[in-house]
ModelCIF file with pLDDT and N, C-alpha, C, O atoms, coordinates in Angstrom:
data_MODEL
#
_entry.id   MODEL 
#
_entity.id                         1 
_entity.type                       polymer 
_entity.pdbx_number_of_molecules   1 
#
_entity_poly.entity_id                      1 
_entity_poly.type                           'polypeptide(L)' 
_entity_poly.nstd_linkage                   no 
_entity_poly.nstd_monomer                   no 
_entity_poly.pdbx_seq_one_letter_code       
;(UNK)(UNK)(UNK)(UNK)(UNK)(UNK)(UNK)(UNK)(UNK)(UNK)(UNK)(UNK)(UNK)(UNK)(UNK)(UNK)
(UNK)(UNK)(UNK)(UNK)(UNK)(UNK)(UNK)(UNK)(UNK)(UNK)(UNK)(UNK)(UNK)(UNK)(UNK)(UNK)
(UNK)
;
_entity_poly.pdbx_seq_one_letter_code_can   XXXXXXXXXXXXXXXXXXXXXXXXXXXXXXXXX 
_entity_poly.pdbx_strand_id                 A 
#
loop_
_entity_poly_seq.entity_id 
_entity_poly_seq.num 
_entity_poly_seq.mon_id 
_entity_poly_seq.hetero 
1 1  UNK n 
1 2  UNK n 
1 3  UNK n 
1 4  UNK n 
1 5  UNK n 
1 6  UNK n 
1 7  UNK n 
1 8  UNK n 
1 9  UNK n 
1 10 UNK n 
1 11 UNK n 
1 12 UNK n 
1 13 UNK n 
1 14 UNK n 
1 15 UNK n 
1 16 UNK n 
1 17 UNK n 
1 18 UNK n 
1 19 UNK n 
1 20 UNK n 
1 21 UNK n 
1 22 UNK n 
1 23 UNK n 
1 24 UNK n 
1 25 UNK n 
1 26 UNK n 
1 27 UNK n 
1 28 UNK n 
1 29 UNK n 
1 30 UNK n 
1 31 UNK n 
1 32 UNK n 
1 33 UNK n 
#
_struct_asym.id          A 
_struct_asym.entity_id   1 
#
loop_
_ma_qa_metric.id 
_ma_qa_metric.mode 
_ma_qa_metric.name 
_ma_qa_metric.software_group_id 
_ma_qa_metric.type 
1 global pLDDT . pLDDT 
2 local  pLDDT . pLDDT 
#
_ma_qa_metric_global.metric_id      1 
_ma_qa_metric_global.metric_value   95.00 
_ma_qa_metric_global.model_id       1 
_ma_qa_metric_global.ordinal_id     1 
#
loop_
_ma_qa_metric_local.label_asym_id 
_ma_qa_metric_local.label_comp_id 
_ma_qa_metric_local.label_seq_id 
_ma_qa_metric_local.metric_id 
_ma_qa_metric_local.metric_value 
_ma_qa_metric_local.model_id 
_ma_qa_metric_local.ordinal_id 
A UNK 1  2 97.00 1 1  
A UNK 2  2 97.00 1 2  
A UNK 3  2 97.00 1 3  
A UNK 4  2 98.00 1 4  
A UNK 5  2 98.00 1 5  
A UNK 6  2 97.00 1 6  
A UNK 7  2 97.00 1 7  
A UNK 8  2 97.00 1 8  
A UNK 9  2 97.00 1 9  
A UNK 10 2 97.00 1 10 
A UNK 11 2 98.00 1 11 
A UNK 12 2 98.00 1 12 
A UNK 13 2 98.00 1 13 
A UNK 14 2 98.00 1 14 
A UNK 15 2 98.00 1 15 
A UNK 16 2 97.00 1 16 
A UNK 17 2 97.00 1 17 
A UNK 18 2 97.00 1 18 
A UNK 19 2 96.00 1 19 
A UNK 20 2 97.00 1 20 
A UNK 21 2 97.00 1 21 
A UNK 22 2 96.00 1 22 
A UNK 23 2 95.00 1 23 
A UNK 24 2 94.00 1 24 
A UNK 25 2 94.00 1 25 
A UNK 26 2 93.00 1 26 
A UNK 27 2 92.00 1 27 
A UNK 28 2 89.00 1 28 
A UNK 29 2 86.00 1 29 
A UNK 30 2 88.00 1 30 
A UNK 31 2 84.00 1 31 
A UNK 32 2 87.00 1 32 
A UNK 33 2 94.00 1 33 
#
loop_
_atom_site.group_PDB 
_atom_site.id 
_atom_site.type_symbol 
_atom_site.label_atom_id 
_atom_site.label_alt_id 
_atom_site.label_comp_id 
_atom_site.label_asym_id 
_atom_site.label_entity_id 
_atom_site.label_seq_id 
_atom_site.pdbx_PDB_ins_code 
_atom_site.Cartn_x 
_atom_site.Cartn_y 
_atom_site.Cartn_z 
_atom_site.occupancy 
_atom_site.B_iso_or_equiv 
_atom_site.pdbx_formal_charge 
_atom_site.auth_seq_id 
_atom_site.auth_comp_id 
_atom_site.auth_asym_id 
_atom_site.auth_atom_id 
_atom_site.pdbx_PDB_model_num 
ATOM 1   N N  . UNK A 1 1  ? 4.624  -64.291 -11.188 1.00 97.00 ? 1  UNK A N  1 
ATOM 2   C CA . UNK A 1 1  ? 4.103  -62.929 -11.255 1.00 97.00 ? 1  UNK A CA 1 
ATOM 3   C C  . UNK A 1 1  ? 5.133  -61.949 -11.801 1.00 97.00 ? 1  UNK A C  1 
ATOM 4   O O  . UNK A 1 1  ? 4.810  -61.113 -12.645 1.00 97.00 ? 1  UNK A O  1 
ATOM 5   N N  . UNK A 1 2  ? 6.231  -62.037 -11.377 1.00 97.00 ? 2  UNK A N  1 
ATOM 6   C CA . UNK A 1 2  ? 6.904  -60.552 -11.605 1.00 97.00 ? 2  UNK A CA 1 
ATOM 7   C C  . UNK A 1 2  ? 7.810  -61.025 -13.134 1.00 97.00 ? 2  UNK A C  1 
ATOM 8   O O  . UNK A 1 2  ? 8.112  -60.124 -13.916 1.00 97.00 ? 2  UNK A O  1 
ATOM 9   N N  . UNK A 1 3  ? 8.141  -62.289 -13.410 1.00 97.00 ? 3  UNK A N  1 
ATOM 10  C CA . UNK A 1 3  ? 8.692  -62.060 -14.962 1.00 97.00 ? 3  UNK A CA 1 
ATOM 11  C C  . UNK A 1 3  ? 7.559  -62.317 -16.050 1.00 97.00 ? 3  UNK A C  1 
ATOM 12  O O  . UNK A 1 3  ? 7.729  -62.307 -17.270 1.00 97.00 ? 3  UNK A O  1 
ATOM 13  N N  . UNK A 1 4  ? 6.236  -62.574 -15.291 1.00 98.00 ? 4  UNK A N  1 
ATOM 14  C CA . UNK A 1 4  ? 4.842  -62.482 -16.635 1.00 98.00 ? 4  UNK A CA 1 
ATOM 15  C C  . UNK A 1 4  ? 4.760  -60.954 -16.899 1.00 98.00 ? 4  UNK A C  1 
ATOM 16  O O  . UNK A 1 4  ? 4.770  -60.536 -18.056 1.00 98.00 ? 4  UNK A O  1 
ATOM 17  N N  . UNK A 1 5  ? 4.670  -60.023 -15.710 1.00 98.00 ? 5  UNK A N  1 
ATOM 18  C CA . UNK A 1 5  ? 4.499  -58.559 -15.819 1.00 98.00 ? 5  UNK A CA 1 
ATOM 19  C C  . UNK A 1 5  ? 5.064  -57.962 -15.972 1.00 98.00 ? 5  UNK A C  1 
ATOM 20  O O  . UNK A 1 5  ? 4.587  -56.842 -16.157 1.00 98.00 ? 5  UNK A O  1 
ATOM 21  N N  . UNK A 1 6  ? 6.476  -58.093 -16.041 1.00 97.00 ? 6  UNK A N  1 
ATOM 22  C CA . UNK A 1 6  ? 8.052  -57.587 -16.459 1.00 97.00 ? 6  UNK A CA 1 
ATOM 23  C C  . UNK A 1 6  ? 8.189  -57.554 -17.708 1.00 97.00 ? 6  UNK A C  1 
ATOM 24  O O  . UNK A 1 6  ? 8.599  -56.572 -18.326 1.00 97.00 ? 6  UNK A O  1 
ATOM 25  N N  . UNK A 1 7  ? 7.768  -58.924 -18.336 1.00 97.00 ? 7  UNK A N  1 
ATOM 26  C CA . UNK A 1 7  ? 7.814  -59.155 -19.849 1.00 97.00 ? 7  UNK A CA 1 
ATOM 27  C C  . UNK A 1 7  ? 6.410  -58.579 -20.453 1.00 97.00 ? 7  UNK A C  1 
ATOM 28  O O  . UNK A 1 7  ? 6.336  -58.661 -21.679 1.00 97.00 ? 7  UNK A O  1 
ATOM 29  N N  . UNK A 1 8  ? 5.646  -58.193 -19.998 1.00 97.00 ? 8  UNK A N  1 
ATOM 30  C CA . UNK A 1 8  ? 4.142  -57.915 -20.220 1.00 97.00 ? 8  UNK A CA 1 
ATOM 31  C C  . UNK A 1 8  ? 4.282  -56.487 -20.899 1.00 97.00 ? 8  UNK A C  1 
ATOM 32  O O  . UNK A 1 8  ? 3.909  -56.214 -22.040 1.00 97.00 ? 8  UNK A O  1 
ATOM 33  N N  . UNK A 1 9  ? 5.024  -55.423 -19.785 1.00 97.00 ? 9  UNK A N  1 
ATOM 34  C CA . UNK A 1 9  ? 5.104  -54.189 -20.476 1.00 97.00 ? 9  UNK A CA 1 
ATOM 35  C C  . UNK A 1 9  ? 6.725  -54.022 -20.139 1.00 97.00 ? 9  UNK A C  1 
ATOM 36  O O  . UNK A 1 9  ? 7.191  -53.207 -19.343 1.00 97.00 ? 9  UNK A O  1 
ATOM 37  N N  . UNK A 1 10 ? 7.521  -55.042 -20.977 1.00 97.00 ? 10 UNK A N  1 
ATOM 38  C CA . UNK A 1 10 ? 8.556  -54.463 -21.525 1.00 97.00 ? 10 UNK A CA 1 
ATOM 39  C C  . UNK A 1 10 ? 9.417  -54.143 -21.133 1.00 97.00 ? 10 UNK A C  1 
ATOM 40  O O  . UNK A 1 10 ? 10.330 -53.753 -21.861 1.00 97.00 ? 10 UNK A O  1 
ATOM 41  N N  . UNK A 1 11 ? 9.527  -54.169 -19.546 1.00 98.00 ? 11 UNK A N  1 
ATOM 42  C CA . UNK A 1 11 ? 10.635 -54.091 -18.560 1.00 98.00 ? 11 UNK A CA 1 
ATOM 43  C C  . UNK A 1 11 ? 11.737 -55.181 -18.575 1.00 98.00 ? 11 UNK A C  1 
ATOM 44  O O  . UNK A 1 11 ? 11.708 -56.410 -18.509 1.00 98.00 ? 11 UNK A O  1 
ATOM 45  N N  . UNK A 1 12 ? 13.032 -53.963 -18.722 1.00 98.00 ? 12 UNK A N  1 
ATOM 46  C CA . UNK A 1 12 ? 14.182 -54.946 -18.372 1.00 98.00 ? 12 UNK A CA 1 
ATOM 47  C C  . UNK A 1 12 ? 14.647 -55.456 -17.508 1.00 98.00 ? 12 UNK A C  1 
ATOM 48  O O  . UNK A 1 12 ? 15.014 -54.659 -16.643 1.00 98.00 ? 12 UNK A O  1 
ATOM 49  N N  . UNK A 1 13 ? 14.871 -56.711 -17.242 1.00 98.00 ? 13 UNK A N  1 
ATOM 50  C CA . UNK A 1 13 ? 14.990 -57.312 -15.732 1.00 98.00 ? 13 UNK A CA 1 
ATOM 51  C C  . UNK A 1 13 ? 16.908 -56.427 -15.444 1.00 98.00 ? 13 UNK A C  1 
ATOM 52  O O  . UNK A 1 13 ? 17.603 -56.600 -16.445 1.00 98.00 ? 13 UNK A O  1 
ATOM 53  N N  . UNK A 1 14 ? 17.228 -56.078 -14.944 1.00 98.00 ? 14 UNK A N  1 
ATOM 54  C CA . UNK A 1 14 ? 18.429 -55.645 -13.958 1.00 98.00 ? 14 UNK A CA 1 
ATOM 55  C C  . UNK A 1 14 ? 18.918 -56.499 -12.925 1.00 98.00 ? 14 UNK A C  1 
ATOM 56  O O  . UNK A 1 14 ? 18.340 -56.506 -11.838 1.00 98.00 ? 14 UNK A O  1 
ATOM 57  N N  . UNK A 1 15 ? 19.778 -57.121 -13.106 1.00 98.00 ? 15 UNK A N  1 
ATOM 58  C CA . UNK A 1 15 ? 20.844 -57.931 -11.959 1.00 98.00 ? 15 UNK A CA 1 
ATOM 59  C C  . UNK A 1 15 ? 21.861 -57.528 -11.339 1.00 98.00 ? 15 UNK A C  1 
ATOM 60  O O  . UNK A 1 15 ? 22.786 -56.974 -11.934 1.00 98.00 ? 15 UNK A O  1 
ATOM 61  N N  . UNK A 1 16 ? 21.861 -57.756 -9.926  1.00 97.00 ? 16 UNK A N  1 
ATOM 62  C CA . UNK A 1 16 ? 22.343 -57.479 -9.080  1.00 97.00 ? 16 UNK A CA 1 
ATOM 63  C C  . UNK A 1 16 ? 23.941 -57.476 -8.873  1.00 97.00 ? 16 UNK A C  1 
ATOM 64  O O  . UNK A 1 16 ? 24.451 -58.266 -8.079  1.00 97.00 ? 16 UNK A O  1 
ATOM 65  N N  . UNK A 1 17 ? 24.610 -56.683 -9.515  1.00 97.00 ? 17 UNK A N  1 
ATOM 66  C CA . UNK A 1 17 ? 26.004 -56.808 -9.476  1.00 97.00 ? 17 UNK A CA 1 
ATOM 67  C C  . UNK A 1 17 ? 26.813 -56.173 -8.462  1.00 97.00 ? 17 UNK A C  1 
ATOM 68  O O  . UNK A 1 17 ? 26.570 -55.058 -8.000  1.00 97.00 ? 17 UNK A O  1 
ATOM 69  N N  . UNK A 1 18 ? 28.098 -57.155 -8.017  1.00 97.00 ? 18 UNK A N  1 
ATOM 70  C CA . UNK A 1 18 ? 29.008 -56.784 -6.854  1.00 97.00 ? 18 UNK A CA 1 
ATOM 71  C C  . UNK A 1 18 ? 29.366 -55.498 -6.921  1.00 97.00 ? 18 UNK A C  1 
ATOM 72  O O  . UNK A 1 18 ? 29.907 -55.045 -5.912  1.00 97.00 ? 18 UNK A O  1 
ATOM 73  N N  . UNK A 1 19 ? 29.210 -54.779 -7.846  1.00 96.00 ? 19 UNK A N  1 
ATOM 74  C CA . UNK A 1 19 ? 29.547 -53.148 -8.250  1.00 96.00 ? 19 UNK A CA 1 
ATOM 75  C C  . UNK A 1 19 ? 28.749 -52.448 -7.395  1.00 96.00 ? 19 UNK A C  1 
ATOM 76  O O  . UNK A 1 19 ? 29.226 -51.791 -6.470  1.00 96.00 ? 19 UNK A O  1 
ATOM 77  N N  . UNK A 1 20 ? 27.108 -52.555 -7.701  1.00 97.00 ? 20 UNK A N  1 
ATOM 78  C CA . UNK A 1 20 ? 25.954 -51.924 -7.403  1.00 97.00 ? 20 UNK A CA 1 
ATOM 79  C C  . UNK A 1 20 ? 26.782 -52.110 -5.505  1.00 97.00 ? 20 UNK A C  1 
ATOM 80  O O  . UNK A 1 20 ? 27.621 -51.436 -4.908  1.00 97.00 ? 20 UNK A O  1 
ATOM 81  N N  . UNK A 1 21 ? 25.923 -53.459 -5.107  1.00 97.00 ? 21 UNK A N  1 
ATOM 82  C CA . UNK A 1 21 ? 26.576 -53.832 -3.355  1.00 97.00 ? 21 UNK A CA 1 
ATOM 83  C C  . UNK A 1 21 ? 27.472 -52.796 -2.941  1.00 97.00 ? 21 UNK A C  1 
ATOM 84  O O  . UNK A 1 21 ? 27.280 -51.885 -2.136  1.00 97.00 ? 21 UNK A O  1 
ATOM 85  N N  . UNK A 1 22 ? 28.694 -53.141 -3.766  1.00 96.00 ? 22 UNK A N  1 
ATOM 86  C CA . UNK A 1 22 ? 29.879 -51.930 -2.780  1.00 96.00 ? 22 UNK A CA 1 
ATOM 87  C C  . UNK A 1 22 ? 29.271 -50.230 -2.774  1.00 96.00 ? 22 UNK A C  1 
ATOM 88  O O  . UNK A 1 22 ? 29.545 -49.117 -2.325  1.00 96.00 ? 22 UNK A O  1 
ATOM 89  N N  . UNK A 1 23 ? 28.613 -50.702 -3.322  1.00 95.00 ? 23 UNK A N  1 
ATOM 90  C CA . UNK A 1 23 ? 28.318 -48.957 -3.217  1.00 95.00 ? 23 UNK A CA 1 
ATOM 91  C C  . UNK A 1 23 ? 27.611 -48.664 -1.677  1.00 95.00 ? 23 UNK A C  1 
ATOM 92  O O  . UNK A 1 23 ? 27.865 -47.642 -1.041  1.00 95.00 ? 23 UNK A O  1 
ATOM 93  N N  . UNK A 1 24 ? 26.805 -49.591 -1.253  1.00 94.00 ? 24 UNK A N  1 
ATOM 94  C CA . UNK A 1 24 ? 26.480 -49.307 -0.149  1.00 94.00 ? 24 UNK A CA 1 
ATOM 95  C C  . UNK A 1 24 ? 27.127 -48.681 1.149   1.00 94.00 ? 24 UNK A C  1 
ATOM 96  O O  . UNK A 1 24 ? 26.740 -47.909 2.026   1.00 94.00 ? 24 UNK A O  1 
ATOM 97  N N  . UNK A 1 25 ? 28.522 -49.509 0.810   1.00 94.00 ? 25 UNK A N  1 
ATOM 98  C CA . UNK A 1 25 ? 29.311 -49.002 2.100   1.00 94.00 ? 25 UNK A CA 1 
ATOM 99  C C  . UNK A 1 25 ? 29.523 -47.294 1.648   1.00 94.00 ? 25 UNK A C  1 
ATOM 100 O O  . UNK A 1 25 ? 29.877 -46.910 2.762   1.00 94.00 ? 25 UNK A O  1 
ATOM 101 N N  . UNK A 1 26 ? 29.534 -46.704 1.249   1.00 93.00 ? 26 UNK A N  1 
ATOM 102 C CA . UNK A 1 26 ? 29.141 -44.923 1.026   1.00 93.00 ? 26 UNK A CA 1 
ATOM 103 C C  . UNK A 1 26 ? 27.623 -44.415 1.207   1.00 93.00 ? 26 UNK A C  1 
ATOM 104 O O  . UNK A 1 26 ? 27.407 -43.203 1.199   1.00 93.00 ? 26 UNK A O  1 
ATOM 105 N N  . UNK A 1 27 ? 26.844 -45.097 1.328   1.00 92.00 ? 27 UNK A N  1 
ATOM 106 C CA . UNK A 1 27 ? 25.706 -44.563 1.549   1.00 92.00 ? 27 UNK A CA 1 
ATOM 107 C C  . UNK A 1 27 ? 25.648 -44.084 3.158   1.00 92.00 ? 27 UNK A C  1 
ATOM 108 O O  . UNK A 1 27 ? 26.114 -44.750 4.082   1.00 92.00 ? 27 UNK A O  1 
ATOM 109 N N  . UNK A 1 28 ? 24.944 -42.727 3.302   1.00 89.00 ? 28 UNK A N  1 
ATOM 110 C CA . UNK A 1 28 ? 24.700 -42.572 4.958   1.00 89.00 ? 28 UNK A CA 1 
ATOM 111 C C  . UNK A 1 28 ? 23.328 -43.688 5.170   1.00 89.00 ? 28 UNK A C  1 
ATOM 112 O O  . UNK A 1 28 ? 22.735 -44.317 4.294   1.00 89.00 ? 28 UNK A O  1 
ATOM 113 N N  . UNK A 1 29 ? 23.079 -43.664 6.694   1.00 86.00 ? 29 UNK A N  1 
ATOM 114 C CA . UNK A 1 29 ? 21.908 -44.424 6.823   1.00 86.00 ? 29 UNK A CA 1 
ATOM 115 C C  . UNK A 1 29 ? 20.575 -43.509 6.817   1.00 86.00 ? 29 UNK A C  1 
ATOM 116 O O  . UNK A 1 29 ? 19.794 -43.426 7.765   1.00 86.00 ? 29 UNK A O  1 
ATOM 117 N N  . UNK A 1 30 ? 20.466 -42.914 5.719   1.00 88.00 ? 30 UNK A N  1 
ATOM 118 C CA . UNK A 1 30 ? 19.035 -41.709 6.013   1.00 88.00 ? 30 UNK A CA 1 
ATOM 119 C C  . UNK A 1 30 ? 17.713 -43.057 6.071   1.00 88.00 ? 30 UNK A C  1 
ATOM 120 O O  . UNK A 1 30 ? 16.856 -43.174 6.947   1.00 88.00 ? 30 UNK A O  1 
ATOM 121 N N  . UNK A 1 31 ? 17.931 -44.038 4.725   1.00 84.00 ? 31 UNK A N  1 
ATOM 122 C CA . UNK A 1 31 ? 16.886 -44.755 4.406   1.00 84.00 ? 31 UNK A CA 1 
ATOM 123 C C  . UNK A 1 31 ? 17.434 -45.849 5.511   1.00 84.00 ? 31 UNK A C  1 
ATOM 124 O O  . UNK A 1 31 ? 18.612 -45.867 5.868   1.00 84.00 ? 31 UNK A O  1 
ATOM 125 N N  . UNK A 1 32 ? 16.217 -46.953 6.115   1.00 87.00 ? 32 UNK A N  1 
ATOM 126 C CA . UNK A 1 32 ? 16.440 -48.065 6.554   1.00 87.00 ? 32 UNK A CA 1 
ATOM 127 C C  . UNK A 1 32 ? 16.015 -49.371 5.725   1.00 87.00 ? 32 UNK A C  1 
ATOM 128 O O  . UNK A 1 32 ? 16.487 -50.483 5.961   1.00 87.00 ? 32 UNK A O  1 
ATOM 129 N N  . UNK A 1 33 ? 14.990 -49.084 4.643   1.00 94.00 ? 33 UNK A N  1 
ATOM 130 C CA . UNK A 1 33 ? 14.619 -50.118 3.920   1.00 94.00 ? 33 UNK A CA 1 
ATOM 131 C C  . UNK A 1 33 ? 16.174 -50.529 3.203   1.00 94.00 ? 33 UNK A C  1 
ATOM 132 O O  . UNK A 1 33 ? 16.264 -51.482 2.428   1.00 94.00 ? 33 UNK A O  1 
#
């Protein structure tokens, strides 16, 4: 499902890099998801 409809309209898939992660430890906890 999600790389037929990804590629369907053209969306770039984005991977999850150790960069993005560390950022978390600066986030407050407003969101819980």
């Amino acid at each position: 499902f999600v790389p037929h409809y990804r590629e369907l309209h053209g969306i770039t898939e984005l991977p999850l890099y150790e960069e993005a992660v560390l950022q978390l430890s600066r986030l407050p906890a407003v969101h819980k998801d």
